[in-house]
C-alpha atoms as a PDB file:
ATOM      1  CA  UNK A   1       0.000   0.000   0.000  1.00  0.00           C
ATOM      2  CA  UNK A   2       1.156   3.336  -1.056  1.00  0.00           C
ATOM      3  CA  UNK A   3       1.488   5.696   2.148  1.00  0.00           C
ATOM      4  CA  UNK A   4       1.058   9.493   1.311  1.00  0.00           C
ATOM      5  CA  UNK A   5       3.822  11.511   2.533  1.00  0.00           C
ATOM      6  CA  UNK A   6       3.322  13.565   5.788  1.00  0.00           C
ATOM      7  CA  UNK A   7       5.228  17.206   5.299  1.00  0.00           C
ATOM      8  CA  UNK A   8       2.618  18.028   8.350  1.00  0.00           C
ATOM      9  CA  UNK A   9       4.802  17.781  11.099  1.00  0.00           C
ATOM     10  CA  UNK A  10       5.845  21.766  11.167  1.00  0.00           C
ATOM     11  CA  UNK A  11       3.185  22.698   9.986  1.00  0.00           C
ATOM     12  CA  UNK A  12       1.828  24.615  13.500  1.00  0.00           C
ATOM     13  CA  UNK A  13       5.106  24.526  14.861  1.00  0.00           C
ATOM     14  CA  UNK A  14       5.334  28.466  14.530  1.00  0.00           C
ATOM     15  CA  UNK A  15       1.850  29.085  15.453  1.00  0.00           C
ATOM     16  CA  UNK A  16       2.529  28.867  19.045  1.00  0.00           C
ATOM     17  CA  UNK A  17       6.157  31.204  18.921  1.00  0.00           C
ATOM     18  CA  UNK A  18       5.637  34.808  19.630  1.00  0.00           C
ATOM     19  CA  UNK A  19       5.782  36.672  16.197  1.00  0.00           C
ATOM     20  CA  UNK A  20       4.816  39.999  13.985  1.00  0.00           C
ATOM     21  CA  UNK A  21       1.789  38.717  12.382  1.00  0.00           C
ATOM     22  CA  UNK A  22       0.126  35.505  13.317  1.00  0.00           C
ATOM     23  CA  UNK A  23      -2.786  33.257  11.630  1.00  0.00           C
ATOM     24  CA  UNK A  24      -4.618  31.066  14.440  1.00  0.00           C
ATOM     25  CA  UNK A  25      -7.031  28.824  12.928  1.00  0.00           C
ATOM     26  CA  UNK A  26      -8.786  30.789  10.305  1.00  0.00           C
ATOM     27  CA  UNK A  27     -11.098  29.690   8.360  1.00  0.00           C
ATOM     28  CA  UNK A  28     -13.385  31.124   5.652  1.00  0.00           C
ATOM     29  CA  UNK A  29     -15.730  30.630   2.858  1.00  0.00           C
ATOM     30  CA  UNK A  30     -16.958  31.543  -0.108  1.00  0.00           C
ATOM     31  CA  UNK A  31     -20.915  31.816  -0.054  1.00  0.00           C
ATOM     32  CA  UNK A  32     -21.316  27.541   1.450  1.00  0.00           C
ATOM     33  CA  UNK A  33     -17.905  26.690  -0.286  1.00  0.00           C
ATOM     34  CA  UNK A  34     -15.183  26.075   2.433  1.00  0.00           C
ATOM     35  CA  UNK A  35     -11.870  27.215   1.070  1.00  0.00           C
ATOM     36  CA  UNK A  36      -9.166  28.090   3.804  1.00  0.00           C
ATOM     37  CA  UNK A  37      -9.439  25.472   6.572  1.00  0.00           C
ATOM     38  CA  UNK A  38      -7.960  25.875   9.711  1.00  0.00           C
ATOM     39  CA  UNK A  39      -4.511  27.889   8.750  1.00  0.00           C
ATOM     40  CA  UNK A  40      -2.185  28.671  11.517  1.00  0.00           C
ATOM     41  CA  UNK A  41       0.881  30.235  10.809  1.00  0.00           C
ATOM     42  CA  UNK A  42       3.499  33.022  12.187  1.00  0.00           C
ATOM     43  CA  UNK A  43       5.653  35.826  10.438  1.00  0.00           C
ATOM     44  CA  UNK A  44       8.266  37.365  11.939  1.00  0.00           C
ATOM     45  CA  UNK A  45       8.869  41.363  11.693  1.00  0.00           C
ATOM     46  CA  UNK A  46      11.862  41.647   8.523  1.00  0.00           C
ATOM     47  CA  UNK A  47      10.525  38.143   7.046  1.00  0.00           C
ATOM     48  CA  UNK A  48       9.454  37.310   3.553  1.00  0.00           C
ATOM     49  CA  UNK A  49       7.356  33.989   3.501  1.00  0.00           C
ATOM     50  CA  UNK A  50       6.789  32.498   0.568  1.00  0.00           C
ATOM     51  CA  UNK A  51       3.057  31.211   0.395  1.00  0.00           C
ATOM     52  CA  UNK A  52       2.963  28.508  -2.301  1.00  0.00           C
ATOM     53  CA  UNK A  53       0.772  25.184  -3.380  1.00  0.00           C
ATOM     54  CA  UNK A  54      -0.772  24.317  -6.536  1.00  0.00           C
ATOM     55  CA  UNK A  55      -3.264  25.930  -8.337  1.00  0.00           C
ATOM     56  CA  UNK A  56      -6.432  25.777  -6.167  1.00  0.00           C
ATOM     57  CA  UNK A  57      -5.160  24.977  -2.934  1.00  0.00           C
ATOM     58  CA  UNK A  58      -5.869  28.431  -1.460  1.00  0.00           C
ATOM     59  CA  UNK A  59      -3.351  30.606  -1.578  1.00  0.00           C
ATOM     60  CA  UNK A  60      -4.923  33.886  -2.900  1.00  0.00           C
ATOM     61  CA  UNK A  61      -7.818  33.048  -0.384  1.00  0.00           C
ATOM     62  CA  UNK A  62      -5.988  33.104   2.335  1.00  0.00           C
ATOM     63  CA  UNK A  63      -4.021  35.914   1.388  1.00  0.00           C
ATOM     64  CA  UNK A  64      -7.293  38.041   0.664  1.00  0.00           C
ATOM     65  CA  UNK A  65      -8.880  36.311   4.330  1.00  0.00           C
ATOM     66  CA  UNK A  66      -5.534  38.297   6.234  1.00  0.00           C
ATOM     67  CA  UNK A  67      -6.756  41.615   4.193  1.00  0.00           C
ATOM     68  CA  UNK A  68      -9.736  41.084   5.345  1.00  0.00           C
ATOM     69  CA  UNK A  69     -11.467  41.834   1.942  1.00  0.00           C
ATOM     70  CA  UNK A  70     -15.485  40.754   1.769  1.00  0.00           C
ATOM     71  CA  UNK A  71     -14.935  37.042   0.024  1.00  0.00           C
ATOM     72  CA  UNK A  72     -13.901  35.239   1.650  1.00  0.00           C
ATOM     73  CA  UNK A  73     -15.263  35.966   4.396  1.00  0.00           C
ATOM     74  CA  UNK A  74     -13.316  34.413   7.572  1.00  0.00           C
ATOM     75  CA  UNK A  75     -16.102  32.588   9.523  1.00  0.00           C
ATOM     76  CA  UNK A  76     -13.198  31.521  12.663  1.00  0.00           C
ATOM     77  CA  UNK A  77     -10.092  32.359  13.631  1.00  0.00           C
ATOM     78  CA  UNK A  78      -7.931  34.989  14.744  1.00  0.00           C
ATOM     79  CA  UNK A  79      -5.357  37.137  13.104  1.00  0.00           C
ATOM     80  CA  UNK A  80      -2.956  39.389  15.286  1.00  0.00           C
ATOM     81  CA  UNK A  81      -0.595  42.199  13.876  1.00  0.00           C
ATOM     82  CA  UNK A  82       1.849  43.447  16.112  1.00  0.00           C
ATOM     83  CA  UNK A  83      -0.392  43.307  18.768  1.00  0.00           C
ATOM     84  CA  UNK A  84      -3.755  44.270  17.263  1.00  0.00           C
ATOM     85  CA  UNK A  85      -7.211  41.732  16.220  1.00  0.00           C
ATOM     86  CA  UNK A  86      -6.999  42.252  12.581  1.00  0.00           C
ATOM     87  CA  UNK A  87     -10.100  39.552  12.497  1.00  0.00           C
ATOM     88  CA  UNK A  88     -12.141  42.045  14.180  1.00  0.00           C
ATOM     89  CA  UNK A  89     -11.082  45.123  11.547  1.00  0.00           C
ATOM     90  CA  UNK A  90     -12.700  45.711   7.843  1.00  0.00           C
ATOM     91  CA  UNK A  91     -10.132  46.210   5.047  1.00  0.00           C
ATOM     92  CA  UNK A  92     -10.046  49.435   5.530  1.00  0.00           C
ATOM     93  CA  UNK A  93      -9.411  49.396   9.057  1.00  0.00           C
ATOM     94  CA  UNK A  94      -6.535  46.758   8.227  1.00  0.00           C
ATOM     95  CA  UNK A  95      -5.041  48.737   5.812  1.00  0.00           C
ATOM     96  CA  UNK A  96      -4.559  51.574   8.673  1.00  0.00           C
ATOM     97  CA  UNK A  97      -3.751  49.073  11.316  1.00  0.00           C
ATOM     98  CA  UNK A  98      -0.388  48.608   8.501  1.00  0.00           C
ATOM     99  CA  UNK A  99      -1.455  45.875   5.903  1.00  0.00           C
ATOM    100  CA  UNK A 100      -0.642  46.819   2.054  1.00  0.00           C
ATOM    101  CA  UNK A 101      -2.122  44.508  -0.105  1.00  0.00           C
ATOM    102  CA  UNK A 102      -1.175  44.030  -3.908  1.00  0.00           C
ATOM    103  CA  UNK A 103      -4.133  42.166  -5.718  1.00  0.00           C
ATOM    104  CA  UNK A 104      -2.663  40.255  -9.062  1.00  0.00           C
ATOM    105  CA  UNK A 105      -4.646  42.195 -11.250  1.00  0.00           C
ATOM    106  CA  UNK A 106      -2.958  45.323  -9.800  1.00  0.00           C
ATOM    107  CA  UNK A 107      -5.644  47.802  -9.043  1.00  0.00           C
ATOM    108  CA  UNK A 108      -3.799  50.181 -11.359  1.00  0.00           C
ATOM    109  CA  UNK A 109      -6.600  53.683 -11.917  1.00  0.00           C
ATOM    110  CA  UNK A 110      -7.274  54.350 -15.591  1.00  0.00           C
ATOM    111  CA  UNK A 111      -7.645  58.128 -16.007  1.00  0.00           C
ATOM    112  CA  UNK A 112      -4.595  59.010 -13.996  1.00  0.00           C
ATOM    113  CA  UNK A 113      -1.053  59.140 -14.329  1.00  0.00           C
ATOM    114  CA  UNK A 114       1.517  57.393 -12.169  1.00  0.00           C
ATOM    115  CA  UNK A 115       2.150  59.871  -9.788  1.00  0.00           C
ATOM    116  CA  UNK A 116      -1.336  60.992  -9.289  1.00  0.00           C
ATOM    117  CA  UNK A 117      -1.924  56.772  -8.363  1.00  0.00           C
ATOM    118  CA  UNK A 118       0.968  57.595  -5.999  1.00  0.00           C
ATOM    119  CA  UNK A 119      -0.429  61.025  -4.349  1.00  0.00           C
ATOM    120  CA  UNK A 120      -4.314  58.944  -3.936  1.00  0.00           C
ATOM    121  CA  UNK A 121      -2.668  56.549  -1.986  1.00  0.00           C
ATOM    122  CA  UNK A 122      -1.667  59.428   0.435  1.00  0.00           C
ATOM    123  CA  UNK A 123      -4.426  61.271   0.821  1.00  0.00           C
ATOM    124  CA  UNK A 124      -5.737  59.844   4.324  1.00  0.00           C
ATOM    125  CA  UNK A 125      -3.554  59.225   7.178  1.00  0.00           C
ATOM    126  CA  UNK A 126      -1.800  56.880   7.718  1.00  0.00           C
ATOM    127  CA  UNK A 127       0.939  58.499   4.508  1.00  0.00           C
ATOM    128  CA  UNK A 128       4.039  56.143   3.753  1.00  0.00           C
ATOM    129  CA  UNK A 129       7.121  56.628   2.348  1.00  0.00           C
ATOM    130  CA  UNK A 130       7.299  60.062   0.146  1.00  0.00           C
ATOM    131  CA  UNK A 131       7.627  60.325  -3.700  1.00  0.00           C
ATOM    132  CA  UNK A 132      11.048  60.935  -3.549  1.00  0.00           C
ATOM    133  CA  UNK A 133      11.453  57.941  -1.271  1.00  0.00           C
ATOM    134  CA  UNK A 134       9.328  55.665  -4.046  1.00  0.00           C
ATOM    135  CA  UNK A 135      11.029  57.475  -7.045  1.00  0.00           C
ATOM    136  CA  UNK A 136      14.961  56.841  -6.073  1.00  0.00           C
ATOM    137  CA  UNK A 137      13.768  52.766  -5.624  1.00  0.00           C
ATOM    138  CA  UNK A 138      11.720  52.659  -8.821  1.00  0.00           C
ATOM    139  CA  UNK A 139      13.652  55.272 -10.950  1.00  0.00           C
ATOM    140  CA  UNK A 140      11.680  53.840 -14.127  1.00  0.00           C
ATOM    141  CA  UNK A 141       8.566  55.623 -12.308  1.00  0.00           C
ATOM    142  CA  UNK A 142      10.069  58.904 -12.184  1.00  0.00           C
ATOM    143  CA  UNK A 143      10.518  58.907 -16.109  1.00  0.00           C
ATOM    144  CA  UNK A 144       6.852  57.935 -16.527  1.00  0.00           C
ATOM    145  CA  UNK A 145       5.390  59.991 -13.557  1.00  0.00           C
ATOM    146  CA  UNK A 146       2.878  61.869 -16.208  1.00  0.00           C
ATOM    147  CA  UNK A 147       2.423  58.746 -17.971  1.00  0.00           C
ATOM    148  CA  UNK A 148      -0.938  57.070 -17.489  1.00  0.00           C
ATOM    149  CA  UNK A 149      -0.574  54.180 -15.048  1.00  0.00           C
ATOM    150  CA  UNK A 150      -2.012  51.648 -17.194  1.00  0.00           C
ATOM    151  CA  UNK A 151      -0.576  52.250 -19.894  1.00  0.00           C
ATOM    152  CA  UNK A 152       2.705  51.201 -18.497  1.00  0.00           C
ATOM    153  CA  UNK A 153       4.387  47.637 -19.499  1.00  0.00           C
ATOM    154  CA  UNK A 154       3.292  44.955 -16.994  1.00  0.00           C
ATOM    155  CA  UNK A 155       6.548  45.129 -15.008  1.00  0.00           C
ATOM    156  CA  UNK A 156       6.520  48.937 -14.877  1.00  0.00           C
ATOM    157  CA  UNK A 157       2.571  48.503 -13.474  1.00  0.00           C
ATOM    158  CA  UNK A 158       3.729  46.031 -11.238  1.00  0.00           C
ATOM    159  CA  UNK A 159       6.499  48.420  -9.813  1.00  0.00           C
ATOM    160  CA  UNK A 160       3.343  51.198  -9.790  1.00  0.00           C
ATOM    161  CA  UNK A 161       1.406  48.807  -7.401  1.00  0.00           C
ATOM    162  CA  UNK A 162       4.555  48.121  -5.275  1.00  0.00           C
ATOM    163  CA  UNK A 163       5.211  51.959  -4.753  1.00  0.00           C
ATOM    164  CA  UNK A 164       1.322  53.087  -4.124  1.00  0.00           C
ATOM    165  CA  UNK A 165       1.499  50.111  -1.523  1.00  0.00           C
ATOM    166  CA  UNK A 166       4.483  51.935  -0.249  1.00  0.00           C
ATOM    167  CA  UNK A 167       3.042  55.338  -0.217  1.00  0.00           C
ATOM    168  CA  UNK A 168       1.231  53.921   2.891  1.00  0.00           C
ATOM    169  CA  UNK A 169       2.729  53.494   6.354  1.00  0.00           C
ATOM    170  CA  UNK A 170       2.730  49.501   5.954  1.00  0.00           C
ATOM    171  CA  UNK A 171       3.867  47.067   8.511  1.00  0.00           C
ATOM    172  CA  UNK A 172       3.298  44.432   6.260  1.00  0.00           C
ATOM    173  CA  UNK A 173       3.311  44.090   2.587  1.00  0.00           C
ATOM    174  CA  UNK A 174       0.815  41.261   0.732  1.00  0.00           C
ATOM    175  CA  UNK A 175       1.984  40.390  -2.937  1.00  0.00           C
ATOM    176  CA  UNK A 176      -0.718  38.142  -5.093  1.00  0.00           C
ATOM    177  CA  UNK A 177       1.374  36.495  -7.759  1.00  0.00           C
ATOM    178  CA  UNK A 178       3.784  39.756  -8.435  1.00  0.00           C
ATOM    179  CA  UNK A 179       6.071  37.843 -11.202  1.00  0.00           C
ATOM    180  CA  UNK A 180       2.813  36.572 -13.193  1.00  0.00           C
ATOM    181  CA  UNK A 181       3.153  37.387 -16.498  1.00  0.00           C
ATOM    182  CA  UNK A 182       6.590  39.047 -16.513  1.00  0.00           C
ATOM    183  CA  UNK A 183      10.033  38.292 -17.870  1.00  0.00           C
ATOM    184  CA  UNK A 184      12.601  37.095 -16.207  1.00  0.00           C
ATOM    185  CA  UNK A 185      15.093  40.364 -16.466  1.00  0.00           C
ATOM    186  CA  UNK A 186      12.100  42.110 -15.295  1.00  0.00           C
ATOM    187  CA  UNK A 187      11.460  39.233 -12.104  1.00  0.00           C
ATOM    188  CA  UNK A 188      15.008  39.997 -11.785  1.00  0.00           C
ATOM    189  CA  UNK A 189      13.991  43.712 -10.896  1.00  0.00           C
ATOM    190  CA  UNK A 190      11.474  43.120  -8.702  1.00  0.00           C
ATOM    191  CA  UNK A 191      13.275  40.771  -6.550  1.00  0.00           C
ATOM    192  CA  UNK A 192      15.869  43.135  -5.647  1.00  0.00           C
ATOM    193  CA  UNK A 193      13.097  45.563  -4.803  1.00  0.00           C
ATOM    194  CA  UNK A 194      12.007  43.474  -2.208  1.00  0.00           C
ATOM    195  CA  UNK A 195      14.772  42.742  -1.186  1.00  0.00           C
ATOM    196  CA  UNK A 196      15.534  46.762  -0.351  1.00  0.00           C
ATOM    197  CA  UNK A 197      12.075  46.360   1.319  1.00  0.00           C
ATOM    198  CA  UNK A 198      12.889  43.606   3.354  1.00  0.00           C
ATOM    199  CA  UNK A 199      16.451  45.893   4.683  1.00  0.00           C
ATOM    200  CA  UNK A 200      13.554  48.693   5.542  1.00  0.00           C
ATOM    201  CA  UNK A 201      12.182  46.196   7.778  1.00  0.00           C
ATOM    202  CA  UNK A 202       9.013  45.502   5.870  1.00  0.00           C
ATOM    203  CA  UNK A 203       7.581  42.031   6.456  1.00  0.00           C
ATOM    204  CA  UNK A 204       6.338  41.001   3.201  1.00  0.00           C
ATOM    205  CA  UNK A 205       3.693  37.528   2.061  1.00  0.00           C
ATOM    206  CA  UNK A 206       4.341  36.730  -1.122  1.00  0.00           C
ATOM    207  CA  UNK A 207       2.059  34.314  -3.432  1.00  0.00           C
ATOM    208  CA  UNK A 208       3.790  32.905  -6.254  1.00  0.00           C
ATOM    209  CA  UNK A 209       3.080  30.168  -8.829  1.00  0.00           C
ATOM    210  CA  UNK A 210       6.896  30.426 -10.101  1.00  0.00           C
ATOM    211  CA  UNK A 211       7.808  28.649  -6.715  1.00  0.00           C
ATOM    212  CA  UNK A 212      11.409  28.633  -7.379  1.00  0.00           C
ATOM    213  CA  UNK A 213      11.926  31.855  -7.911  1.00  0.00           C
ATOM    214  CA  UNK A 214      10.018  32.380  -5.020  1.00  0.00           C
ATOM    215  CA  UNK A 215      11.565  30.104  -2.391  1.00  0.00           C
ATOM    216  CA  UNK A 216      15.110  31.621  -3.709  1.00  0.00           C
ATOM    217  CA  UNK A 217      14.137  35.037  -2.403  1.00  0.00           C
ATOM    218  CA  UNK A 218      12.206  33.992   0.759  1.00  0.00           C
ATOM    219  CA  UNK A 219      13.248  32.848   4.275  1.00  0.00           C
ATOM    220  CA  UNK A 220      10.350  30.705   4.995  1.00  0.00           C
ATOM    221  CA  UNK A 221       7.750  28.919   3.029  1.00  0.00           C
ATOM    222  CA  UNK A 222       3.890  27.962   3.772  1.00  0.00           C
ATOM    223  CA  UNK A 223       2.751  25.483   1.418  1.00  0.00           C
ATOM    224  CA  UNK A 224      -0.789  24.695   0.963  1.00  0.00           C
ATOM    225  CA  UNK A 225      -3.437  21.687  -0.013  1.00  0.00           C
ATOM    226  CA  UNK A 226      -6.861  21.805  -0.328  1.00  0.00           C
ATOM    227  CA  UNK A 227      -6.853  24.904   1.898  1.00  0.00           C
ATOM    228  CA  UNK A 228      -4.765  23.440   4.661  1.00  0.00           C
ATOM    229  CA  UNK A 229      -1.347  23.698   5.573  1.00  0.00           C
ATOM    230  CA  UNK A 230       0.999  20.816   5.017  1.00  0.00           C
ATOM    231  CA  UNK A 231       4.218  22.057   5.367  1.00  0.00           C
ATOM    232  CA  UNK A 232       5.997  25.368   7.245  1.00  0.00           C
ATOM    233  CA  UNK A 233       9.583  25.571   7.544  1.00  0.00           C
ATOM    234  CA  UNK A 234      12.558  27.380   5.897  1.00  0.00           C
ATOM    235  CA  UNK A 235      12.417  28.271   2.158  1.00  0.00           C
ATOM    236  CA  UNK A 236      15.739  26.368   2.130  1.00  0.00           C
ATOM    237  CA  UNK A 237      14.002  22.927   3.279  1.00  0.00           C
ATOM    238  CA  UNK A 238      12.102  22.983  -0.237  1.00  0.00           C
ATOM    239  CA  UNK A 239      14.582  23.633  -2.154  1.00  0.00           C
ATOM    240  CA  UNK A 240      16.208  20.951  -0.718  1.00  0.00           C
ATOM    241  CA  UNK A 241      13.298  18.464  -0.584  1.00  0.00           C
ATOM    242  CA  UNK A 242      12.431  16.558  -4.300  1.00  0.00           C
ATOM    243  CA  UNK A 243       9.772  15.037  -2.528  1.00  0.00           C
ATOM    244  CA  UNK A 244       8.142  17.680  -1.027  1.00  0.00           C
ATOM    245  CA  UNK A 245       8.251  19.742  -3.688  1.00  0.00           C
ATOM    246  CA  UNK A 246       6.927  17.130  -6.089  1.00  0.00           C
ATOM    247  CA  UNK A 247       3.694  16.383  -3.833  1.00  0.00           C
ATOM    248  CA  UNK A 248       2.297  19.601  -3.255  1.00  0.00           C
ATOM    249  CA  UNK A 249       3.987  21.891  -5.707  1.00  0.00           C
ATOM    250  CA  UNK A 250       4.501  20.120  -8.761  1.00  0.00           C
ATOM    251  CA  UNK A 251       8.786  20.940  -9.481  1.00  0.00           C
END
């Protein structure tokens, strides 16, 4: 008899270790369809977890459950950020309380140019980094500040979302598939501007079907199945693990 493999064992390791943000036992749904089921996990203040699994296994809805965005909406469970009940906040709230969430499609405003999608995202407290700030990492935005923001290439747009996430005071930053579509000088790009996140001390979730790429750039990895969590542990133990990474993630 075949035995399934059982990555489990870390899997709530961390959920019981002091941390930055912390999941404990959420669950949620879409309308009567249960899609995140009983996640617990921890990210430390600096980190950047890499939130993988195939397509399907929950990812983006978990990712959108810790924004606390309308669907889907989390039924149990507790989220904490530095100290405060995210689960009992709205989005909005959340995004005060320091959460910065960029959606895959990338929310980009038609009508207005890059740095008027910059100067929106500051016009209620609390205001992020300044223009300059944003402009001397993403020096492609400063050519194209009168531009119109979506009519900029797909990495440039994805550096736009980045940067208006920036332009609030964020604790943490929440990246829905940020390499989709994208090629791999531009990947290249975007890594090392996380990476000059990260050194600001932004903690930073990042969902990524390119797995590799993303378990290269991040300290720890979450990988889920059939909205659970079967494995959490160091980026470095996937890359290391052929099984693992053949079960749940397909490479």
């Amino acid at each position: 008899m075949n035995v399934k493999p059982d990555f489990s064992k870390n899997a709530n390791q961390a959920a019981t270790a002091p941390a930055f943000l912390s999941i404990w036992d959420m669950h949620a749904y879409y309308g009567e369809s249960y899609i995140v089921q009983g996640v617990s996990f921890n990210v430390h203040e600096g980190e950047i977890l890499a939130l993988l699994g195939r397509n399907g296994a929950g990812k983006t809805s978990t990712l959108r459950a810790i924004a606390r965005l309308a669907d889907p909406e989390v039924k149990r469970g507790e989220i904490w950020l530095d100290h405060q009940p995210l689960h009992t906040m709205s989005s909005y709230q959340a995004s005060q309380a320091g959460l910065g969430l960029v959606p895959e499609d990338r929310r980009i405003i038609a009508g207005l140019t890059v740095e008027e999608n910059l100067k929106l995202a500051q016009i209620a407290p609390p205001v992020g980094w300044s223009l300059d700030r944003v402009y001397e990492l993403f020096p492609r935005l400063r050519e194209r500040r009168t531009q119109e923001g979506v009519t900029l290439s797909g990495g440039e747009q994805q550096m736009l979302a980045i940067a208006r996430a920036l332009c609030r005071d964020i604790k943490v930053l929440l990246l829905d598939e940020p390499y989709e579509g994208l090629a791999p000088v531009i990947v290249d790009e975007i890594e090392k501007t996380l990476r000059i996140i990260k050194d600001q001390g932004i903690t930073t979730i990042l969902v990524e079907q390119n797995a590799v790429r993303a378990l290269q750039l991040a300290d720890r990895a979450v990988i889920l199945d059939t909205g659970g969590i079967v494995f959490d542990g160091t980026a470095a133990e996937v890359l290391e693990n052929k099984e693992l990474r053949e079960e749940y993630l397909a490479i």
